[in-house]
C-alpha atoms as a PDB file:
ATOM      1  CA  UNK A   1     104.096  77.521 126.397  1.00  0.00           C
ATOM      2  CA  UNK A   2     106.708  76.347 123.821  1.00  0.00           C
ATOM      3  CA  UNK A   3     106.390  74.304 120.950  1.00  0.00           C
ATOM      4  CA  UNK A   4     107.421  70.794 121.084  1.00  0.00           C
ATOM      5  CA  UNK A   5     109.287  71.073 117.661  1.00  0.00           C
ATOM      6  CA  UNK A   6     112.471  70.354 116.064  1.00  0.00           C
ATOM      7  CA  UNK A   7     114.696  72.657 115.112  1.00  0.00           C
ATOM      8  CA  UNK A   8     113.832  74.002 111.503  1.00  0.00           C
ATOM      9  CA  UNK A   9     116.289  71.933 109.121  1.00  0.00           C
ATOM     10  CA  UNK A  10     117.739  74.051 106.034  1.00  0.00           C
ATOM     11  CA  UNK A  11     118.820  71.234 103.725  1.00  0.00           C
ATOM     12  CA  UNK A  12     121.417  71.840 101.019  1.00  0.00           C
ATOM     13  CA  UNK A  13     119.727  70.962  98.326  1.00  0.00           C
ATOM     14  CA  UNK A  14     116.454  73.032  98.763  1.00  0.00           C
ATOM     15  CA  UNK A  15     114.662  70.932  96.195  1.00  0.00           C
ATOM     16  CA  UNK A  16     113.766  68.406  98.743  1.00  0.00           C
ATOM     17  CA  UNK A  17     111.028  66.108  98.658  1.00  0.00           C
ATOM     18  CA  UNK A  18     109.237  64.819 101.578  1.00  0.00           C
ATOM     19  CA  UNK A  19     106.126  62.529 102.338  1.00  0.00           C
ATOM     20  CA  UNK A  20     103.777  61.428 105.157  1.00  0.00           C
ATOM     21  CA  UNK A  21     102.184  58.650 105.593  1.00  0.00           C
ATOM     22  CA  UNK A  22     101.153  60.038 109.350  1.00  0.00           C
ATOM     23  CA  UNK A  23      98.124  62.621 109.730  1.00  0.00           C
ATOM     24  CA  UNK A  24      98.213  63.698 113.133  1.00  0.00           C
ATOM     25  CA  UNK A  25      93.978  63.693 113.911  1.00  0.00           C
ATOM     26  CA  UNK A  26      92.313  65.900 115.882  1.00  0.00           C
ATOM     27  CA  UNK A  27      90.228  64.681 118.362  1.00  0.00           C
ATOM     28  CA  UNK A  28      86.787  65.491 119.270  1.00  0.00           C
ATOM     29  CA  UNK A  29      87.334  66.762 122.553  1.00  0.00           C
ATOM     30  CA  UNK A  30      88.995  69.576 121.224  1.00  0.00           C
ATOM     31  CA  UNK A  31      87.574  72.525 119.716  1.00  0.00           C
ATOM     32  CA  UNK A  32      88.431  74.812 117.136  1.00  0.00           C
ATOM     33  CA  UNK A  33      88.718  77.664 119.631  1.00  0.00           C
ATOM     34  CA  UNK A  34      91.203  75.518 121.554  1.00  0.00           C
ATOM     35  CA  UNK A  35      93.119  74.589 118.718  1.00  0.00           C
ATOM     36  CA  UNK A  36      93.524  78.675 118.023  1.00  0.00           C
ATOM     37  CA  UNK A  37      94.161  79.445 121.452  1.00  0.00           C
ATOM     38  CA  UNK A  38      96.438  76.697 121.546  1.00  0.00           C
ATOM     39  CA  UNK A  39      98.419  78.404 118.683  1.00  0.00           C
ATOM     40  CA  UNK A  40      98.212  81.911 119.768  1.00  0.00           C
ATOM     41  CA  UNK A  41      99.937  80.273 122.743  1.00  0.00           C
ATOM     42  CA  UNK A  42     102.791  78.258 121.480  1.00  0.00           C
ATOM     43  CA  UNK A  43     104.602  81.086 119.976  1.00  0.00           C
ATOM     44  CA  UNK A  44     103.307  84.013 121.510  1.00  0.00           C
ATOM     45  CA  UNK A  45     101.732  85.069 118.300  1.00  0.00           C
ATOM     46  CA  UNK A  46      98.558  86.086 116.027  1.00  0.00           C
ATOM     47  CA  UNK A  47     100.298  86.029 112.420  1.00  0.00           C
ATOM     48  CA  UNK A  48      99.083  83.385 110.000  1.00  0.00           C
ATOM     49  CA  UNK A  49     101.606  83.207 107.235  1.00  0.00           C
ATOM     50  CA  UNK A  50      99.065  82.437 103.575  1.00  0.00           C
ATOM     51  CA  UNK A  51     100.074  79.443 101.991  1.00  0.00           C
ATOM     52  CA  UNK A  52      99.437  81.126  97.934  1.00  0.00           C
ATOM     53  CA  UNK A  53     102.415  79.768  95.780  1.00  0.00           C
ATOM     54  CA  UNK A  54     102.706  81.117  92.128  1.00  0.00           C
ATOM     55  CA  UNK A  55     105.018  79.121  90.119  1.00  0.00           C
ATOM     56  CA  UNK A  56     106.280  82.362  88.312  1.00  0.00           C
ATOM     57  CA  UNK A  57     107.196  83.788  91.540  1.00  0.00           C
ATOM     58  CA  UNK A  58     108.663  80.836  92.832  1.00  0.00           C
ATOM     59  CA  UNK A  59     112.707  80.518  93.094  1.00  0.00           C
ATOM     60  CA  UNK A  60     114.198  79.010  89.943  1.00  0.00           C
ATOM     61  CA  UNK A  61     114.708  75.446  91.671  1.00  0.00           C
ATOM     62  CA  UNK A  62     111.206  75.162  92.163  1.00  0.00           C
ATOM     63  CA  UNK A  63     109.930  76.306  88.930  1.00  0.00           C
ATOM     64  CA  UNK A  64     110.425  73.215  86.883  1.00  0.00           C
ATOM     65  CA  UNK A  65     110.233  70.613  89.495  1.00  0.00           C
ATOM     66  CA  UNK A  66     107.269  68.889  89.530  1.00  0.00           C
ATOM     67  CA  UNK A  67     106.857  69.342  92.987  1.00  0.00           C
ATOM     68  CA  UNK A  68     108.154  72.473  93.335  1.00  0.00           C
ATOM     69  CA  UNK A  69     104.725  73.913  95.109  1.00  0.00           C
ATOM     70  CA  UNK A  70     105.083  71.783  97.788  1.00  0.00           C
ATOM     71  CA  UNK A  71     108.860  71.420  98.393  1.00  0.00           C
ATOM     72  CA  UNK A  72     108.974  75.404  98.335  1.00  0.00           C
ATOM     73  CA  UNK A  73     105.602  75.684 100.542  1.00  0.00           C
ATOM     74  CA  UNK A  74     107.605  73.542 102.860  1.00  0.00           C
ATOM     75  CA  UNK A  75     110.571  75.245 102.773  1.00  0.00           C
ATOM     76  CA  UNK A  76     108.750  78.281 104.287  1.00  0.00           C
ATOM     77  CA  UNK A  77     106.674  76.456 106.834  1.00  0.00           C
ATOM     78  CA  UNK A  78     110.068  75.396 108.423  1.00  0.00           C
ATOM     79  CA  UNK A  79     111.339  79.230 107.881  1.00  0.00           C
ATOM     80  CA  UNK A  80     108.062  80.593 109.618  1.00  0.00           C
ATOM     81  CA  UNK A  81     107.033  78.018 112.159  1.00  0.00           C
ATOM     82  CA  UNK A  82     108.598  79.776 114.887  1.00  0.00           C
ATOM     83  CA  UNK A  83     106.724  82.795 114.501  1.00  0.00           C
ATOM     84  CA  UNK A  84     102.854  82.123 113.230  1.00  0.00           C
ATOM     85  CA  UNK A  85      99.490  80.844 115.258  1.00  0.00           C
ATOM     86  CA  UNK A  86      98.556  79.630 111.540  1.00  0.00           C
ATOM     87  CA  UNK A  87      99.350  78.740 108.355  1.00  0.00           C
ATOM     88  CA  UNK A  88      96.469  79.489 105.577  1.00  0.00           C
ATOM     89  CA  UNK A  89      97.132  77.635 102.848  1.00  0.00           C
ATOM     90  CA  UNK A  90      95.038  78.413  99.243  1.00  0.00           C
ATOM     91  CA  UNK A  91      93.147  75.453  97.337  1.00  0.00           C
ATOM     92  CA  UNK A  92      93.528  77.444  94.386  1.00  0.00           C
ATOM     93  CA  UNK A  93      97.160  77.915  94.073  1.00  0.00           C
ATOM     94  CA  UNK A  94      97.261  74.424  94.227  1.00  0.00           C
ATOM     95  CA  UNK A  95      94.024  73.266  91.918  1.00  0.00           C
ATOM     96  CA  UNK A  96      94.734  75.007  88.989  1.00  0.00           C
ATOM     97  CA  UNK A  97      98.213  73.533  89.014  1.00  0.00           C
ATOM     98  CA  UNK A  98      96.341  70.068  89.247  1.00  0.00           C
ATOM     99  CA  UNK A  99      98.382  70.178  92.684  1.00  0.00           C
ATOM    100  CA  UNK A 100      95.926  68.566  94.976  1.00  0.00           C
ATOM    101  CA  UNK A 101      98.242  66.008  96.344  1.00  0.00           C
ATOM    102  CA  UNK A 102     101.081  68.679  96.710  1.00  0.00           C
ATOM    103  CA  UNK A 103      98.350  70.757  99.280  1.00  0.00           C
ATOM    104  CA  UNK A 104      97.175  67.121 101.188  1.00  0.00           C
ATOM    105  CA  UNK A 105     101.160  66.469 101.571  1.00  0.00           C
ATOM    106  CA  UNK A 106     102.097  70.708 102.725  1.00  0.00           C
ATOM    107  CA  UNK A 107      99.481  69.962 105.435  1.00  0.00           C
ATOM    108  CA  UNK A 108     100.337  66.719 106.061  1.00  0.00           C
ATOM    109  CA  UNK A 109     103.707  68.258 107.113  1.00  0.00           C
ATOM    110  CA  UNK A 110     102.564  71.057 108.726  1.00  0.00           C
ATOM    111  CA  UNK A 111     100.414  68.393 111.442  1.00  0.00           C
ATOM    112  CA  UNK A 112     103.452  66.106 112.167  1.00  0.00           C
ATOM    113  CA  UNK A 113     106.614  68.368 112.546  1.00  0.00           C
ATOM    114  CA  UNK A 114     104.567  71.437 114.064  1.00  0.00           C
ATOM    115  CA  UNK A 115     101.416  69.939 115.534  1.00  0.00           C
ATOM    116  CA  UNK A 116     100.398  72.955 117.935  1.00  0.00           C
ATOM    117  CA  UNK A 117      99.426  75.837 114.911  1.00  0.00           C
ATOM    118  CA  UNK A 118      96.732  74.884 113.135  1.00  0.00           C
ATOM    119  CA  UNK A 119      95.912  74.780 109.299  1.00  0.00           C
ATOM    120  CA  UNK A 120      93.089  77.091 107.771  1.00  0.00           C
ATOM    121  CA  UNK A 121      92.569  75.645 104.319  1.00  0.00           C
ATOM    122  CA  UNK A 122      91.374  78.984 102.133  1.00  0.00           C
ATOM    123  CA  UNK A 123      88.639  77.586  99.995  1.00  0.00           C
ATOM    124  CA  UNK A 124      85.356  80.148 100.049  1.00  0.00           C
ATOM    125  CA  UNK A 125      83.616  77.197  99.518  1.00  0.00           C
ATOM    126  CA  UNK A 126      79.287  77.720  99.043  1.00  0.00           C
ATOM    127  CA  UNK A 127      77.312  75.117  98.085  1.00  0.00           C
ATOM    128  CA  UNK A 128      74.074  73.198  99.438  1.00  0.00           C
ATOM    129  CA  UNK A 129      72.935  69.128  99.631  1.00  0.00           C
ATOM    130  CA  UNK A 130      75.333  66.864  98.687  1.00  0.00           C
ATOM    131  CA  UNK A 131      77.553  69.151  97.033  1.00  0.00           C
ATOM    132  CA  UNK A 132      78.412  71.075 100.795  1.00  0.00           C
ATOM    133  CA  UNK A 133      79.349  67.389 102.305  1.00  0.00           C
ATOM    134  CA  UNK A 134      81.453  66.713  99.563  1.00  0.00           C
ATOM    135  CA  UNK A 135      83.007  69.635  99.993  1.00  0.00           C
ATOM    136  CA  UNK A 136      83.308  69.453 103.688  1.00  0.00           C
ATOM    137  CA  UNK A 137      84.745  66.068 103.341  1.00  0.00           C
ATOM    138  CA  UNK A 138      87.248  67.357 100.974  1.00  0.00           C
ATOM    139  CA  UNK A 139      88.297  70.027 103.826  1.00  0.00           C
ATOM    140  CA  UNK A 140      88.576  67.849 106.638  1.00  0.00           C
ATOM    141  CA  UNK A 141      88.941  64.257 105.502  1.00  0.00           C
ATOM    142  CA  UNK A 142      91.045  64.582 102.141  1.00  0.00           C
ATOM    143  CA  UNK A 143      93.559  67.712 102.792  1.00  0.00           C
ATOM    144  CA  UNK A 144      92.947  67.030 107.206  1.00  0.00           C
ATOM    145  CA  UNK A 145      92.658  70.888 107.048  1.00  0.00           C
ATOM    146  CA  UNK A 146      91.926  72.026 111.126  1.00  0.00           C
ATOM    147  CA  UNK A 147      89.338  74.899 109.768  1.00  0.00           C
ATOM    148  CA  UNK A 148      88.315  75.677 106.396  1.00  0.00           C
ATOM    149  CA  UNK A 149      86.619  79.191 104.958  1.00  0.00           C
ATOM    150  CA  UNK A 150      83.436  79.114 103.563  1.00  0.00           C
ATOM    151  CA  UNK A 151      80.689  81.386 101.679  1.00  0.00           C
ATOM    152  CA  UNK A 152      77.357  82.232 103.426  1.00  0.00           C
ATOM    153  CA  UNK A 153      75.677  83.576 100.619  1.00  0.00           C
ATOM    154  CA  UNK A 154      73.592  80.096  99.894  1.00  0.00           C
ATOM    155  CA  UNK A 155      72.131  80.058 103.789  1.00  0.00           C
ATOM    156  CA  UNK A 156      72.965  78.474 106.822  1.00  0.00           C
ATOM    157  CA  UNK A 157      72.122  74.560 104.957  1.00  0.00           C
ATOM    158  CA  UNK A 158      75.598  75.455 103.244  1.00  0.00           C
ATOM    159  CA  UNK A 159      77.624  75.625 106.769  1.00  0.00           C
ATOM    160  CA  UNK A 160      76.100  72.460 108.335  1.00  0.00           C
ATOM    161  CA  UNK A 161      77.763  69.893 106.541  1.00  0.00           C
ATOM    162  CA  UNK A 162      81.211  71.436 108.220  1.00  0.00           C
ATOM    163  CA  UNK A 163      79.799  72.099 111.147  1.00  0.00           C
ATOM    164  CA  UNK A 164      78.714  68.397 112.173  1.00  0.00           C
ATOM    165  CA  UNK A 165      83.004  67.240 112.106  1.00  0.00           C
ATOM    166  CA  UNK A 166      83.853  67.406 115.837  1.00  0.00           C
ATOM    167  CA  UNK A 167      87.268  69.377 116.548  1.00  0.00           C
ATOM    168  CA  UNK A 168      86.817  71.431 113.305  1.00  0.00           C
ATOM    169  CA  UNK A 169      85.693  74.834 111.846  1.00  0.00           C
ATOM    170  CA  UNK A 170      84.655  77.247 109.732  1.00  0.00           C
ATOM    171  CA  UNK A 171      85.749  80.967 109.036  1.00  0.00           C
ATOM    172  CA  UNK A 172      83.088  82.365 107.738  1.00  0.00           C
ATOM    173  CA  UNK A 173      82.999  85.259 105.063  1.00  0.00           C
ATOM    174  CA  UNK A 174      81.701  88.490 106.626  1.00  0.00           C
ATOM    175  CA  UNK A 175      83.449  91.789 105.730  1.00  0.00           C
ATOM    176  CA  UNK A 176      86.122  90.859 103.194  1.00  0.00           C
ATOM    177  CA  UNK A 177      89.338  93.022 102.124  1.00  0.00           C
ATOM    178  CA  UNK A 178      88.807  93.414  98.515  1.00  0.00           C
ATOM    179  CA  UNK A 179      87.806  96.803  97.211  1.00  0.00           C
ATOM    180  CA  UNK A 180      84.260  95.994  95.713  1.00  0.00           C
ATOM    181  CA  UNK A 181      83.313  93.843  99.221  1.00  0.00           C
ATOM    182  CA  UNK A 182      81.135  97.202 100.011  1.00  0.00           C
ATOM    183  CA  UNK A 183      78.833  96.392  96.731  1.00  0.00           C
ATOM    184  CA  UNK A 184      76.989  93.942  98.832  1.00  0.00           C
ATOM    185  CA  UNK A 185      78.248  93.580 101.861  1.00  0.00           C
ATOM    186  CA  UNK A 186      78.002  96.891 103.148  1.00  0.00           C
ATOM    187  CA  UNK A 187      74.192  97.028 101.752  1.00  0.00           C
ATOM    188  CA  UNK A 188      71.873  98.614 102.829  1.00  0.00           C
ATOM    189  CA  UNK A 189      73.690 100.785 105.313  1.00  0.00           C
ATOM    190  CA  UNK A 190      71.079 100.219 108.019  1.00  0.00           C
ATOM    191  CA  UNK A 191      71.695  96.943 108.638  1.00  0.00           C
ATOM    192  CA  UNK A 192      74.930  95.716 106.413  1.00  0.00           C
ATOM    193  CA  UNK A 193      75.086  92.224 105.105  1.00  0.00           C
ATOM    194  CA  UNK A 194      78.141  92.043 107.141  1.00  0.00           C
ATOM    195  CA  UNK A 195      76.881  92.345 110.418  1.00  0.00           C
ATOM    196  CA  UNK A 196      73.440  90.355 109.809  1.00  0.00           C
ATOM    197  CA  UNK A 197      76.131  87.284 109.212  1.00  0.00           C
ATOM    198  CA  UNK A 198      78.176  88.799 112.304  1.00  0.00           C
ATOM    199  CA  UNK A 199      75.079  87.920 114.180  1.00  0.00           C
ATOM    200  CA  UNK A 200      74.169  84.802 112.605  1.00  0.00           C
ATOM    201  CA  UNK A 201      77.291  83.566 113.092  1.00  0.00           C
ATOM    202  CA  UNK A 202      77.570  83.790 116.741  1.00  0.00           C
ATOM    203  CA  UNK A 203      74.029  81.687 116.625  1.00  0.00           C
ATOM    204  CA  UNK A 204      75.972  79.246 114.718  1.00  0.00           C
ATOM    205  CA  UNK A 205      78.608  79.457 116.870  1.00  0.00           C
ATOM    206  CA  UNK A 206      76.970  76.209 119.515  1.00  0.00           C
ATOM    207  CA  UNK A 207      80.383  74.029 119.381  1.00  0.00           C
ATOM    208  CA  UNK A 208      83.157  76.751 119.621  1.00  0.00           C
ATOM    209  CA  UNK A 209      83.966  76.085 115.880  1.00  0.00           C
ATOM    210  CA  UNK A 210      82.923  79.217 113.896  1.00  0.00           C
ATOM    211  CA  UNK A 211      84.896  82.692 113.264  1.00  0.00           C
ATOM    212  CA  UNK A 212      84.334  85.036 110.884  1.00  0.00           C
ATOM    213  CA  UNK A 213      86.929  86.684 107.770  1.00  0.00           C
ATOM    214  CA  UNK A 214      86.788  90.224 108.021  1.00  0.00           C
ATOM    215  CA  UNK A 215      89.286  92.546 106.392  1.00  0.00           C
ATOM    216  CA  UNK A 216      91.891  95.026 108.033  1.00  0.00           C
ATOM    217  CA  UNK A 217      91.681  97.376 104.872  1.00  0.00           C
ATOM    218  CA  UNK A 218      88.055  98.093 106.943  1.00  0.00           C
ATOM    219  CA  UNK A 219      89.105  98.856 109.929  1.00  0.00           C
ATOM    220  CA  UNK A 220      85.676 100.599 111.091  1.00  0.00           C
ATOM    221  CA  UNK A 221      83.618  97.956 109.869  1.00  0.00           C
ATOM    222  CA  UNK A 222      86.474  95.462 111.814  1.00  0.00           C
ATOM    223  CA  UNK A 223      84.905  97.601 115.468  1.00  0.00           C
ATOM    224  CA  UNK A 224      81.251  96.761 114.286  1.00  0.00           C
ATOM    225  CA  UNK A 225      81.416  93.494 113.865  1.00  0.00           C
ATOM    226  CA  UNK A 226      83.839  92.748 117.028  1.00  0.00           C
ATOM    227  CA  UNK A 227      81.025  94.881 118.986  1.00  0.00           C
ATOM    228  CA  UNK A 228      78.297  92.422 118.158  1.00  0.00           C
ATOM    229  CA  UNK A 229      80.483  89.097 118.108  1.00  0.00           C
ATOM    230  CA  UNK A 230      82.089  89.193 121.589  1.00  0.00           C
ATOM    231  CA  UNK A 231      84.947  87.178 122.051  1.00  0.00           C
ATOM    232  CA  UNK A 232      84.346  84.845 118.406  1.00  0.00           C
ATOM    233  CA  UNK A 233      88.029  84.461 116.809  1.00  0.00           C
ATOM    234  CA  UNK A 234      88.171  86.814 113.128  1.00  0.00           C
ATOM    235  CA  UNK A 235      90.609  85.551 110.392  1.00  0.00           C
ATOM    236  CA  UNK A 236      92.020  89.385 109.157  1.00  0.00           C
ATOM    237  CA  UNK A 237      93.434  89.579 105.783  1.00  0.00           C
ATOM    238  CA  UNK A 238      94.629  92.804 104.083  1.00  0.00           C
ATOM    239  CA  UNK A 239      97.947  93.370 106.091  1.00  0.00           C
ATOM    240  CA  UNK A 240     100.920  93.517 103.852  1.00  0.00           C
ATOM    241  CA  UNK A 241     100.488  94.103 100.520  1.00  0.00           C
ATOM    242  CA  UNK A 242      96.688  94.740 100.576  1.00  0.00           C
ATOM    243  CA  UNK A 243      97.692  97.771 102.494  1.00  0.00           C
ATOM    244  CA  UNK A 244      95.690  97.291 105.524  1.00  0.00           C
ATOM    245  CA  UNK A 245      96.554  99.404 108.704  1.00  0.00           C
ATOM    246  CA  UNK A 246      97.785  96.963 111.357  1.00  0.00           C
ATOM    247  CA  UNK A 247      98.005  99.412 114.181  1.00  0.00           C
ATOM    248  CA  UNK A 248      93.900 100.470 113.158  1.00  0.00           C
ATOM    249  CA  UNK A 249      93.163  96.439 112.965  1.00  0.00           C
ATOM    250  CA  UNK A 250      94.301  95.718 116.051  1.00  0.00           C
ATOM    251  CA  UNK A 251      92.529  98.607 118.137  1.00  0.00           C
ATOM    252  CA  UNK A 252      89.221  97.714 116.455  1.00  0.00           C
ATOM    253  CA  UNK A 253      89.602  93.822 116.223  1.00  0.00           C
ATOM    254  CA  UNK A 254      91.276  92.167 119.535  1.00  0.00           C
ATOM    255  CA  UNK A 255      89.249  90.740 121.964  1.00  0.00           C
ATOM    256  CA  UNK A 256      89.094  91.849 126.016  1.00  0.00           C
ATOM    257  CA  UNK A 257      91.995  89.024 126.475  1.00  0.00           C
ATOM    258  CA  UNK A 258      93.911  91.164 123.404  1.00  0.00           C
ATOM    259  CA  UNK A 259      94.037  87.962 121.474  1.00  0.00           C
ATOM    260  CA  UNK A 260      90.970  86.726 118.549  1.00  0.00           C
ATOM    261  CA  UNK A 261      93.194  87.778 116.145  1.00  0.00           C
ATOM    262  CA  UNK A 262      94.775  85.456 113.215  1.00  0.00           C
ATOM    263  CA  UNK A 263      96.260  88.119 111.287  1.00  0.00           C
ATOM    264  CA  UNK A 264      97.016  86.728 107.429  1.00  0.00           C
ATOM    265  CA  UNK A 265     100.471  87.524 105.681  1.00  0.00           C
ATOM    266  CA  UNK A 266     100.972  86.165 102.082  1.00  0.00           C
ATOM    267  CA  UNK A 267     102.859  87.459  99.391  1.00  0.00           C
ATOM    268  CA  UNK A 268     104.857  89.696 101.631  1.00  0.00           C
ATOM    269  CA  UNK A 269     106.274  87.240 103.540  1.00  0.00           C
ATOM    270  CA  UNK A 270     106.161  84.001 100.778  1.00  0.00           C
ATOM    271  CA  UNK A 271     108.392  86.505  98.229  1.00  0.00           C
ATOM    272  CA  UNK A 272     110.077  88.632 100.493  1.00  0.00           C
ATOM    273  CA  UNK A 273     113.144  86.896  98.110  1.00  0.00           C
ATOM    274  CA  UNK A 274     113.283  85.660  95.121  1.00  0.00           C
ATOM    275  CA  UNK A 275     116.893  83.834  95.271  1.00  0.00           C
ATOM    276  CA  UNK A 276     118.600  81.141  97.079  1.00  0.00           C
ATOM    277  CA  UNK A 277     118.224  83.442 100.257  1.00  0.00           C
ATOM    278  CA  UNK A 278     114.038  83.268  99.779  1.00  0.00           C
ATOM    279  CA  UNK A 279     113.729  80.664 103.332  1.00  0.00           C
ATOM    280  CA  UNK A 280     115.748  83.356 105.048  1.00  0.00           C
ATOM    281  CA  UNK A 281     113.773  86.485 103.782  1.00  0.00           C
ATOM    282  CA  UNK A 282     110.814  84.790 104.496  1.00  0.00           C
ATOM    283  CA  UNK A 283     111.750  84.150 108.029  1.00  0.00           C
ATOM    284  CA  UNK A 284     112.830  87.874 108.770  1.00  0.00           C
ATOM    285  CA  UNK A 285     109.462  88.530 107.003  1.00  0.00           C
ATOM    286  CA  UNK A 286     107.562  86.580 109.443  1.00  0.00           C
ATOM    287  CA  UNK A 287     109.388  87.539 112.334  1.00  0.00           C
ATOM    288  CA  UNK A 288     108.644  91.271 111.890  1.00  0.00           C
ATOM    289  CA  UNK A 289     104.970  91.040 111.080  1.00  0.00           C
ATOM    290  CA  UNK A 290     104.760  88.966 114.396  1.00  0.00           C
ATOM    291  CA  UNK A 291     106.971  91.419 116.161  1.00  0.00           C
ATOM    292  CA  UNK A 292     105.175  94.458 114.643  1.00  0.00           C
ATOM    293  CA  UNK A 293     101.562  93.177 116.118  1.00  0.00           C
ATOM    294  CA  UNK A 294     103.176  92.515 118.913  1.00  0.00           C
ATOM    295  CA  UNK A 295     104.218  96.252 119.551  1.00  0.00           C
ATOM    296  CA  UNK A 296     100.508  97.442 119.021  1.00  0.00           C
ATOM    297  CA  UNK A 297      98.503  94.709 120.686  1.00  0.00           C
END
């Protein structure tokens, strides 16, 4: 399958601005599994390149310009496109700048020039009631984000809200990459927290819209929970400069078709350069982490 894209532009002037007024919607006859499959597809690929911009870290040009977090977040979809199923942009990064619009506009851009990968919007969101619809109206109506992470430490009422918007998902929290995920997650050893939401989750799992987040820094844990999920897609963070093992991830956490994989890169591939050059580094970034899965899967 290829892509029907343009060719990636590099403009002169990398401090670019650009706008849509376009969202490309997804329809309810498609799932969130087809949307994934769609995007392992169209380039032959299971890297998701993390959307996390720090204005420190940015390139001087973007630094001062008011909408540097998008222009540069841009600037390295167009770099990357070739080579991800995903792009994984963080709420966050964009929040605390008071960047909201900048994140609606990134995905906004990702949906019209590169319509095939799909957008995980990293949120961890958790809540209950009202609160959980606003929230999962925020996801999918506001920032048009494909599949959004969520917490499931409030109960099944928390997912439902996202679960009810056809042609949309959730990536669930399960065995995370952080070093203190074992405190509760991994309790009691029994019967981890990890896997009882492994199992819940392919319960939840009626409309072909739920995967789970489990880390690649765990890559034992990573063969438990694909064990009891089947084929349900898992969102792996911890490759890169969380240290994960790729060759480990994959050999625990690919499915019988050797895909359900996205496989998150941030930092290493967002500030692979910090110069003029940074679109360039970026895209030799991205290329290697895809080839490098590639070799193992």
């Amino acid at each position: 399958m290829v892509c029907p894209v343009g060719s990636p532009f590099r403009p002169d002037n990398v401090t670019y601005f650009i706008t849509f007024s376009i969202i490309r919607a997804v329809t309810p006859s498609t799932s969130m599994l087809e949307r994934l499959q769609t995007g392992w597809a169209c380039n032959d690929s299971l890297l998701c390149v993390g959307l996390d911009p720090i204005r420190g870290r940015l390139p001087e040009v973007f630094r001062q310009s008011p909408s540097g977090l998008k222009d540069f977040c841009c600037a390295i979809v167009e770099a990357c496109a070739p080579y991800v199923c995903a792009f994984k942009p963080q709420a966050a990064h964009f929040g605390a700048e008071g960047a909201e619009d900048q994140l609606a506009e990134v995905i906004a851009f990702i949906h019209q020039r590169y319509p095939d990968i799909p957008v995980i919007l990293d949120a961890k969101r958790g809540d209950i009631g009202a609160t959980a619809e606003l929230y999962a109206k925020e996801a999918f109506e506001r920032y048009r984000a494909d599949i959004v992470t969520v917490n499931p430490y409030l109960g099944p009422e928390s997912l439902n809200p996202y679960l009810g918007y056809p042609g949309r998902g959730v990536a669930v929290l399960c065995r995370t990459s952080n070093p203190d995920s074992g405190w509760l997650q991994g309790y009691p050893e029994d019967e981890p927290v990890y896997l009882r939401v492994a199992r819940a989750a392919v319960d939840w799992n009626t409309n072909d819209n739920v995967m789970l987040v489990a880390g690649a820094t765990y890559p034992r844990e990573l063969a438990r929970i694909r064990e009891v999920v089947g084929q349900l897609p898992l969102l792996i963070p911890g490759i890169g400069a969380q240290g994960g093992d790729l060759q480990a991830a994959l050999l625990a956490g690919l499915d019988q078709k050797g895909r359900g994989l996205v496989i998150n890169a941030s930092r290493s591939v967002l500030y692979a350069a910090d110069d003029e050059q940074f679109a360039d580094a970026a895209e030799t970034a991205a290329k290697d982490a895809r080839d490098a899965i590639r070799a193992h899967a």
